[in-house]
C-alpha atoms as a PDB file:
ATOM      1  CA  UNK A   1      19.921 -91.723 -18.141  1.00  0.00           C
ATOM      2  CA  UNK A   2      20.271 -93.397 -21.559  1.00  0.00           C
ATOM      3  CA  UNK A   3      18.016 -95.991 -22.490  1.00  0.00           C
ATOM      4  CA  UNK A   4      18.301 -99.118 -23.768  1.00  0.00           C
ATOM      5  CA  UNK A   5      18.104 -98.817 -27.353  1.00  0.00           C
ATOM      6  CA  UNK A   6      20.623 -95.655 -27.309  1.00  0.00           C
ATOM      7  CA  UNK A   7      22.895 -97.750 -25.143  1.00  0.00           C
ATOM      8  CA  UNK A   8      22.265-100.996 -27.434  1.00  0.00           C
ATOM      9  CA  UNK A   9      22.930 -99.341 -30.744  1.00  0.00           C
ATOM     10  CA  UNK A  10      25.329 -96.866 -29.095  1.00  0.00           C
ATOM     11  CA  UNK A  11      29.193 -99.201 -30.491  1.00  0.00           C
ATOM     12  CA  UNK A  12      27.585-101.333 -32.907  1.00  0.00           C
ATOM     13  CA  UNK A  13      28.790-101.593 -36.178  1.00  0.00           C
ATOM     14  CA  UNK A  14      27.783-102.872 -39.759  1.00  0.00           C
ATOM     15  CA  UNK A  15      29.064-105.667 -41.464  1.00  0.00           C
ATOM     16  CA  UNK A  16      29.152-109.339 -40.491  1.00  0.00           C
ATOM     17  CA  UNK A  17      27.326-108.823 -37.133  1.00  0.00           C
ATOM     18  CA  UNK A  18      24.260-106.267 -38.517  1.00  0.00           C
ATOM     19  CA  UNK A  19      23.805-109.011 -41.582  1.00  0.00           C
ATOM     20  CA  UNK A  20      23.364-111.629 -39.297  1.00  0.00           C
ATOM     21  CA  UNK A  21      21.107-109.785 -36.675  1.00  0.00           C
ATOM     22  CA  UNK A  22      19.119-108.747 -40.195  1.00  0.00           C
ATOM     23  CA  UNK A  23      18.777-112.556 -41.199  1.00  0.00           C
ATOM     24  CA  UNK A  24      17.333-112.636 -37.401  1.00  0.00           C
ATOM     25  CA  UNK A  25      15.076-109.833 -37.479  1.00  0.00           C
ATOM     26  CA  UNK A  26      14.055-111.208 -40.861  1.00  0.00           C
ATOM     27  CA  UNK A  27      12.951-115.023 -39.909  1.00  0.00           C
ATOM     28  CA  UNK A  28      11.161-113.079 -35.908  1.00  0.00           C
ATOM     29  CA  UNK A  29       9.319-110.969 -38.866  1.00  0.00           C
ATOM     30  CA  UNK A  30       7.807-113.818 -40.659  1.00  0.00           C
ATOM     31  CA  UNK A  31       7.263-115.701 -37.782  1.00  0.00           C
ATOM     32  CA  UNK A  32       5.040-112.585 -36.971  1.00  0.00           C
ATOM     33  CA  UNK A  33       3.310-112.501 -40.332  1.00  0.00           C
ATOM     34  CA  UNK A  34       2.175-116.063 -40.324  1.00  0.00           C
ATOM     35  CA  UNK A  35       1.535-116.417 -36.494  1.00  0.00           C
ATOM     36  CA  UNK A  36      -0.551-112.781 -36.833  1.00  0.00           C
ATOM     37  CA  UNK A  37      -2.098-113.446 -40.298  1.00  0.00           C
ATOM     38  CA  UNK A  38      -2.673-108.949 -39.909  1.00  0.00           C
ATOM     39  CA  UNK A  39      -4.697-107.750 -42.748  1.00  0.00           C
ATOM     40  CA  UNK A  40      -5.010-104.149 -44.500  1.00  0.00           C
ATOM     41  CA  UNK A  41      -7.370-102.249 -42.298  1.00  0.00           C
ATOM     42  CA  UNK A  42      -6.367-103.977 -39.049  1.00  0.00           C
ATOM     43  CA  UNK A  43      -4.756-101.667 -36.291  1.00  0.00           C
ATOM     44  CA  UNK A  44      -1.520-102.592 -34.624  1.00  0.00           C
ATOM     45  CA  UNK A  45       0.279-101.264 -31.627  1.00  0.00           C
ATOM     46  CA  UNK A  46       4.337-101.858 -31.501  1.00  0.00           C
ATOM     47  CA  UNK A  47       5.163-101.065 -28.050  1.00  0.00           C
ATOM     48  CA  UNK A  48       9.305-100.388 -27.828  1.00  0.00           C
ATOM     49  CA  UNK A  49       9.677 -98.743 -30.809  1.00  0.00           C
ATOM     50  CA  UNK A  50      13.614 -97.418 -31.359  1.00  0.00           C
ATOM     51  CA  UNK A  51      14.182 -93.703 -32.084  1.00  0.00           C
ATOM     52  CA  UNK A  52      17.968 -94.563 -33.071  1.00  0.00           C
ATOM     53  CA  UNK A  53      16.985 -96.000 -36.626  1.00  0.00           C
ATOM     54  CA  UNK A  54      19.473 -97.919 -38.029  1.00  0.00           C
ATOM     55  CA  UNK A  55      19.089-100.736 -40.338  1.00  0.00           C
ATOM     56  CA  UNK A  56      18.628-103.574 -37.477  1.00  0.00           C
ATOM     57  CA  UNK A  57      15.684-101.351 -35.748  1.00  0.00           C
ATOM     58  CA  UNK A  58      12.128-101.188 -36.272  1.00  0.00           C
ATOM     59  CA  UNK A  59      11.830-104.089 -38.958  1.00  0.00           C
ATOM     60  CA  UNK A  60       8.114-104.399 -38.626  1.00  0.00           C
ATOM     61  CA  UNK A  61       7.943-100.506 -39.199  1.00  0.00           C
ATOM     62  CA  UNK A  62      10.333-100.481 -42.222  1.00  0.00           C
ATOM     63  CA  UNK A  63       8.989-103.815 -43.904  1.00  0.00           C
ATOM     64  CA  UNK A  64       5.374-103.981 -43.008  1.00  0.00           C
ATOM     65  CA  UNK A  65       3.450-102.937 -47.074  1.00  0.00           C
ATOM     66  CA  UNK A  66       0.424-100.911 -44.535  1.00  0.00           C
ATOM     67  CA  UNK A  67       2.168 -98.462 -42.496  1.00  0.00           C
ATOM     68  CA  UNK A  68      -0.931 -96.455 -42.354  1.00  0.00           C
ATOM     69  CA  UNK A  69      -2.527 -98.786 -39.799  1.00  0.00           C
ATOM     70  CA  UNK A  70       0.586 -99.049 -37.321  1.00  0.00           C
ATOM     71  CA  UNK A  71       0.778 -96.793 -34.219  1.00  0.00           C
ATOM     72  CA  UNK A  72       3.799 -97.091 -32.852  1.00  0.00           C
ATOM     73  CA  UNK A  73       4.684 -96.682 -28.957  1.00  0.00           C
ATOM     74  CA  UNK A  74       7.956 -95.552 -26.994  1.00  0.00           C
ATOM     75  CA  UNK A  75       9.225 -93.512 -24.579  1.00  0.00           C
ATOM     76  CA  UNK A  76      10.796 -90.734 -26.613  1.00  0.00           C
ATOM     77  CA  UNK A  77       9.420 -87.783 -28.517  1.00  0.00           C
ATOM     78  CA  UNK A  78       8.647 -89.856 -32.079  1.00  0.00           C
ATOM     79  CA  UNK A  79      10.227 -87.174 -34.248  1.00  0.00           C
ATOM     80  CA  UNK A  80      13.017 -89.287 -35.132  1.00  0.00           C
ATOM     81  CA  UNK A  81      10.592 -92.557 -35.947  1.00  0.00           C
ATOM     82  CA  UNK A  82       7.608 -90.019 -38.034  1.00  0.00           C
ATOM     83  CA  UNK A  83      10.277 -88.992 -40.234  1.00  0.00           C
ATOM     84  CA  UNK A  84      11.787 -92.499 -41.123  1.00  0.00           C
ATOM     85  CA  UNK A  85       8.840 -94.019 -41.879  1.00  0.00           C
ATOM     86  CA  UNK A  86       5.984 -91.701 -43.337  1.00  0.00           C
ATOM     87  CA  UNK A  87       1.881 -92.910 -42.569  1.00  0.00           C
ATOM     88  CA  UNK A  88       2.930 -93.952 -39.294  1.00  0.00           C
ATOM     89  CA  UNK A  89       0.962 -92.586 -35.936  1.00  0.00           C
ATOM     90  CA  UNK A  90       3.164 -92.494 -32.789  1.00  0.00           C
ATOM     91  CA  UNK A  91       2.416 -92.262 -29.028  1.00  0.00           C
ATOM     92  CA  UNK A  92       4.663 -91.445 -25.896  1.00  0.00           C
ATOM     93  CA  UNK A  93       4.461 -93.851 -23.239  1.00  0.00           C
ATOM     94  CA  UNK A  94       5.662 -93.625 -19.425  1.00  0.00           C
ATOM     95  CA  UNK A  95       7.662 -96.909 -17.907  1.00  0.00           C
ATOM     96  CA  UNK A  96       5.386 -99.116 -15.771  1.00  0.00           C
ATOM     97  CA  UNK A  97       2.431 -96.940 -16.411  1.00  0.00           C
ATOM     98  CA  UNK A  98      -0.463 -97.536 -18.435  1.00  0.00           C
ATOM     99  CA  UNK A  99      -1.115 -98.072 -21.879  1.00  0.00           C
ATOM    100  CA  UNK A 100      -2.581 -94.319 -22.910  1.00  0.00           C
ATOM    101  CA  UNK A 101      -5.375 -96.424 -25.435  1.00  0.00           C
ATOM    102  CA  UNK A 102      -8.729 -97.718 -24.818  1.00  0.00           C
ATOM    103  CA  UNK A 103      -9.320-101.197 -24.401  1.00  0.00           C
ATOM    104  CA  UNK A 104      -9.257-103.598 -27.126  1.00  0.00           C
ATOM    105  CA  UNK A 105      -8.561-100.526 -29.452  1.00  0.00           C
ATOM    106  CA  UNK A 106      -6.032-102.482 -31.728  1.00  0.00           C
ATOM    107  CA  UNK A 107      -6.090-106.099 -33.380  1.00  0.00           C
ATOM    108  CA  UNK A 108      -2.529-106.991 -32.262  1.00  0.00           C
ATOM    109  CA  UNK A 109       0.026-105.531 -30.266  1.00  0.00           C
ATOM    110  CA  UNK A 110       3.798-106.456 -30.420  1.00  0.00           C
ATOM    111  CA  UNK A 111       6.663-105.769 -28.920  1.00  0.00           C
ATOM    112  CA  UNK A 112      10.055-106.836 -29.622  1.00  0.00           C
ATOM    113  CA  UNK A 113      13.595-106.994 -27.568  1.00  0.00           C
ATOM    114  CA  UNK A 114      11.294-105.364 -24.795  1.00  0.00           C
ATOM    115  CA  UNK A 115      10.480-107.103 -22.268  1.00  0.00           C
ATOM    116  CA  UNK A 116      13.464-108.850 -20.719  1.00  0.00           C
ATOM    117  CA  UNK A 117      13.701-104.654 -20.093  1.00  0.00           C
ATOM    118  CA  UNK A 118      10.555-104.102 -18.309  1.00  0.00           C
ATOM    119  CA  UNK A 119      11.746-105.553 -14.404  1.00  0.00           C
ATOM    120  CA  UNK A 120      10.983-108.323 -12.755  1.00  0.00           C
ATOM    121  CA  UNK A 121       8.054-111.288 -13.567  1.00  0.00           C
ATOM    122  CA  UNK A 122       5.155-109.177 -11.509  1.00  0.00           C
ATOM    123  CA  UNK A 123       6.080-106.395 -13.766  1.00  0.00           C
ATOM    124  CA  UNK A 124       6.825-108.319 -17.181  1.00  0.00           C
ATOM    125  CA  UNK A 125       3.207-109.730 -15.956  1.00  0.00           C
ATOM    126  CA  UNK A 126       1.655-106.239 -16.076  1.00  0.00           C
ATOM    127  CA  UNK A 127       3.133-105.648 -19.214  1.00  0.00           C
ATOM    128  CA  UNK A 128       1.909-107.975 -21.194  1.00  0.00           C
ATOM    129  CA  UNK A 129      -1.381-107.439 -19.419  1.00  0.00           C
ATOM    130  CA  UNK A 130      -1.796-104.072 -20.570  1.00  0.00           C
ATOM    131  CA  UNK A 131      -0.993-105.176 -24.369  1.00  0.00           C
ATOM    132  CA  UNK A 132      -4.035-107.830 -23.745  1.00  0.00           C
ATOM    133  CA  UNK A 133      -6.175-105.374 -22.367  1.00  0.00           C
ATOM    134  CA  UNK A 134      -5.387-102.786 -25.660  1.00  0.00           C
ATOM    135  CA  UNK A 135      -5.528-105.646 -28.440  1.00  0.00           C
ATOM    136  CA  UNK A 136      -7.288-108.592 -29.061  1.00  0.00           C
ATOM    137  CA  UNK A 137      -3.729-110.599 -29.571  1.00  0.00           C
ATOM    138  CA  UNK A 138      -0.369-110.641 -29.023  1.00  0.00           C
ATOM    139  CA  UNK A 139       2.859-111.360 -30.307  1.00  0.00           C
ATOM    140  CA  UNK A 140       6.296-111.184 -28.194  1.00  0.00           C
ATOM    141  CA  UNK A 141      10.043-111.543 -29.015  1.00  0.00           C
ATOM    142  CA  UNK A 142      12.602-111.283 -26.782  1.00  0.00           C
ATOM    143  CA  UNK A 143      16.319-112.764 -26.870  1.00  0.00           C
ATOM    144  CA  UNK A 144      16.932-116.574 -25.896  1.00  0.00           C
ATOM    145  CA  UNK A 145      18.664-116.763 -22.689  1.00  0.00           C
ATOM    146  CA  UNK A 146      20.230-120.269 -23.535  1.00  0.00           C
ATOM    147  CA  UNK A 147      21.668-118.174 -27.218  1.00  0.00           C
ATOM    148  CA  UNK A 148      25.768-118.509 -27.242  1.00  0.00           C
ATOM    149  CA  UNK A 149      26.048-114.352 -27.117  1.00  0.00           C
ATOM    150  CA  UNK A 150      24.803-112.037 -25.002  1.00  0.00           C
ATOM    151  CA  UNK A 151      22.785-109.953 -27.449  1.00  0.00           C
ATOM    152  CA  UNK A 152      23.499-106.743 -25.412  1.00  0.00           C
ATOM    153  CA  UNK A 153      27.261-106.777 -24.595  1.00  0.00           C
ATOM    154  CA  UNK A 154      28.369-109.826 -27.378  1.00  0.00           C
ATOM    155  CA  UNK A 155      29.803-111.552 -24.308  1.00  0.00           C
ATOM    156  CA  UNK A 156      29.727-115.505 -25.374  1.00  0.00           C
ATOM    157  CA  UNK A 157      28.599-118.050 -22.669  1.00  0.00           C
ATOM    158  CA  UNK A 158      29.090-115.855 -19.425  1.00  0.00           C
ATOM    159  CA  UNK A 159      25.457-114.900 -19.279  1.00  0.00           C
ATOM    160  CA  UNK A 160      24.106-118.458 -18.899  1.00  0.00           C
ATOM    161  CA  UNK A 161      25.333-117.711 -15.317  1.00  0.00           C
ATOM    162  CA  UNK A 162      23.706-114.741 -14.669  1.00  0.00           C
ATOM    163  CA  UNK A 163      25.774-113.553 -11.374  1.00  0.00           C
ATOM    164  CA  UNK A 164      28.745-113.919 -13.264  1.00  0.00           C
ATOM    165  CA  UNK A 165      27.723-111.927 -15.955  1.00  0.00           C
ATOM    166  CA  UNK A 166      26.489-109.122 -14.080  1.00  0.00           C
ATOM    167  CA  UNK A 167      30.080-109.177 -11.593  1.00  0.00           C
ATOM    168  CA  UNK A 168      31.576-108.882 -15.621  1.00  0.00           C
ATOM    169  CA  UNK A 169      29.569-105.764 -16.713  1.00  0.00           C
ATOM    170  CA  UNK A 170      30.491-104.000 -13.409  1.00  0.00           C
ATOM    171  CA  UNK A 171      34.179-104.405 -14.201  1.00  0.00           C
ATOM    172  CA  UNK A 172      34.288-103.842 -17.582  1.00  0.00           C
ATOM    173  CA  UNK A 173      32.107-100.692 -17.460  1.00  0.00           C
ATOM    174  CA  UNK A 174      29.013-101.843 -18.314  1.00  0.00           C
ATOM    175  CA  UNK A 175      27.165-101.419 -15.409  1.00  0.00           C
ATOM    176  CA  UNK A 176      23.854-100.698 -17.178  1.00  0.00           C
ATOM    177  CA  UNK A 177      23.635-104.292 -18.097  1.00  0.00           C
ATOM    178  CA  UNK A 178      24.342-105.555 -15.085  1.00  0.00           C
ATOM    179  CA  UNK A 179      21.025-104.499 -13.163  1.00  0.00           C
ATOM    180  CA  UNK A 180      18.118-106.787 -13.365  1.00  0.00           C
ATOM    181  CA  UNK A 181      15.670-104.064 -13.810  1.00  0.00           C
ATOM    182  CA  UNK A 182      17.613-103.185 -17.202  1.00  0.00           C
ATOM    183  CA  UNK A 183      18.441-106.945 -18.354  1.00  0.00           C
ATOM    184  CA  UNK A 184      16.776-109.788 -17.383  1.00  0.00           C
ATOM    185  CA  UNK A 185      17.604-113.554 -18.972  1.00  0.00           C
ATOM    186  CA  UNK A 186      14.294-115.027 -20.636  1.00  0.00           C
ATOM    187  CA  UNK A 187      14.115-118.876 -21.147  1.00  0.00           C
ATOM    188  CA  UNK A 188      10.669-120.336 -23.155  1.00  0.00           C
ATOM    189  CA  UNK A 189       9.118-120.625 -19.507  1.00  0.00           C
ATOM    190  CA  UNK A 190       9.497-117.698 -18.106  1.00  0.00           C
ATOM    191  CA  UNK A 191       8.224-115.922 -21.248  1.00  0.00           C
ATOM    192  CA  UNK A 192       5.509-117.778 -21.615  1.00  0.00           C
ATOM    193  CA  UNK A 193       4.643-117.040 -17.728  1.00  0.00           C
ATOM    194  CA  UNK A 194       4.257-113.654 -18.640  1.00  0.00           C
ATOM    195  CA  UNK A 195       1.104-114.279 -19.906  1.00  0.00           C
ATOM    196  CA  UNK A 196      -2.195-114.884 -17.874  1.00  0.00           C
ATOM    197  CA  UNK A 197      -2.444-118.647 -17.330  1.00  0.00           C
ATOM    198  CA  UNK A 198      -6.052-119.058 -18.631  1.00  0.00           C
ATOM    199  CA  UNK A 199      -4.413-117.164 -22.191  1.00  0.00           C
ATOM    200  CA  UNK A 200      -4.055-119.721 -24.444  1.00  0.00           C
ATOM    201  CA  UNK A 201      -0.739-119.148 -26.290  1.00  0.00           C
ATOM    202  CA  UNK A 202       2.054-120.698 -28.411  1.00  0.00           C
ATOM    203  CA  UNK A 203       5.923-120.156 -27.902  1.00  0.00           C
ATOM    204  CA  UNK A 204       8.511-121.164 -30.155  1.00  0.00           C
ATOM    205  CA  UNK A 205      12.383-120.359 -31.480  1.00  0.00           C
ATOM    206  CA  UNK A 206      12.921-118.047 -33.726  1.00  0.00           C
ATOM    207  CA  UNK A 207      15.678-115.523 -35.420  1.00  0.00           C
ATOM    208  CA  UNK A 208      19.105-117.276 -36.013  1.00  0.00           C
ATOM    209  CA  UNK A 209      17.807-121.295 -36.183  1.00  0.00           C
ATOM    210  CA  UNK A 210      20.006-123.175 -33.466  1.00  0.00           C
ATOM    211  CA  UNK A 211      17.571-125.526 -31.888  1.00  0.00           C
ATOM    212  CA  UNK A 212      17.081-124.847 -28.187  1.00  0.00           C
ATOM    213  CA  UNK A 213      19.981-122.232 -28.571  1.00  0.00           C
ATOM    214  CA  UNK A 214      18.053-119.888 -31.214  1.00  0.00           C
ATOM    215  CA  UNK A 215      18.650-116.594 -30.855  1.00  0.00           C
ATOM    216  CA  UNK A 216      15.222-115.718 -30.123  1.00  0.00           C
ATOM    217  CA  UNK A 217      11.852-116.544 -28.627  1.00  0.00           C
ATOM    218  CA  UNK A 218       8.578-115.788 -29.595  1.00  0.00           C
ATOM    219  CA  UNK A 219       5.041-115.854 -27.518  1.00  0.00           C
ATOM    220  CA  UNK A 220       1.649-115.437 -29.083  1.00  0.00           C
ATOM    221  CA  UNK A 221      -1.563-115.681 -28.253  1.00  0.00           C
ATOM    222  CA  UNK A 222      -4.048-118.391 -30.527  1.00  0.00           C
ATOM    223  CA  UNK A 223      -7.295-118.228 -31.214  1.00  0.00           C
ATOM    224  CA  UNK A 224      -9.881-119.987 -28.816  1.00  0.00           C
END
């Protein structure tokens, strides 16, 4: 089966819509910068990494100035992702297994458009509970449910109810989307309850600026 990314970036085109998902990409990249405050030397883990590369994937990869200390993580072979962006290292990973690093091996892990993938809360709970146990923080971006489009399908509206949406993708051939184990709808809360409740974190709006309807949110772990 295809997975998400090659079925995400599979019909999308330039223009208009890949300016405007840059702009996004752009603002979720600062966010990470300033939230993050990484320094040369420091190793990061981005789990999710696309091997379709295209101009909207892989900002941190393409933008970051030290791609020497990145190792990036995904569930393809890494040739693609080694050759577009020289100094990086690259790991396989399995679905819902562990994180193939030893604990606390990396200053931050990230992950981004990744988790509303990963199943249901137990599982988006394990997730985020392997980054924790492989870095000593964490940053997380995912699309805003309450965000006019659909970020996967560029369906306007019908996603804020969720059984519609998914009786849509099965008639319109998009049945991929419309399995909770592929797509899952992420408000501030239930991000946010991904994390351990004793974590201290901070979640906020970011990408396209809309007020509660931003096109993304980000979760982070603070210091203390």
């Amino acid at each position: 089966m295809p997975r998400h990314d090659e079925i995400y970036f599979e019909k999308r085109a330039g223009g208009l819509v890949a300016a405007v998902m840059g702009r996004a990409r752009a603002r979720m990249l600062r966010d990470f910068m300033a939230m993050m405050r990484p320094e040369p030397g420091q190793k990061i883990l981005d789990i999710g990494v696309s091997d379709v590369i295209t101009e909207e994937a892989n900002f941190l990869e393409r933008h970051y100035a030290h791609r020497e200390d990145i190792t990036c993580a995904g569930l393809g072979d890494g040739a693609a992702i080694l050759a577009a962006y020289p100094g990086i290292a690259y790991r396989r990973i399995e679905a819902k297994a562990p994180l193939p690093f030893a604990d606390q091996s990396f200053a931050i892990a990230t992950c981004n458009a990744v988790l509303e993938h990963v199943g249901d809360d137990a599982d988006r709970q394990a997730f985020v509970a392997e980054m924790l146990r492989v870095a000593k923080h964490v940053f997380v971006a995912v699309p805003n449910r309450w965000f006019p489009v659909e970020h996967h399908t560029a369906v306007p509206f019908l996603h804020y109810w969720p059984g519609a949406f998914r009786a849509y993708c099965r008639v319109t051939g998009k049945e991929f989307w419309a399995q909770p184990a592929n797509l899952e709808f992420l408000s501030a809360g239930a991000l946010a309850a991904a994390f351990p409740a004793d974590r201290r974190v901070e979640t906020r709006m970011s990408g396209l600026a809309l007020g509660p309807f931003s096109s993304n949110l980000i979760c982070a772990t603070v210091a203390g």
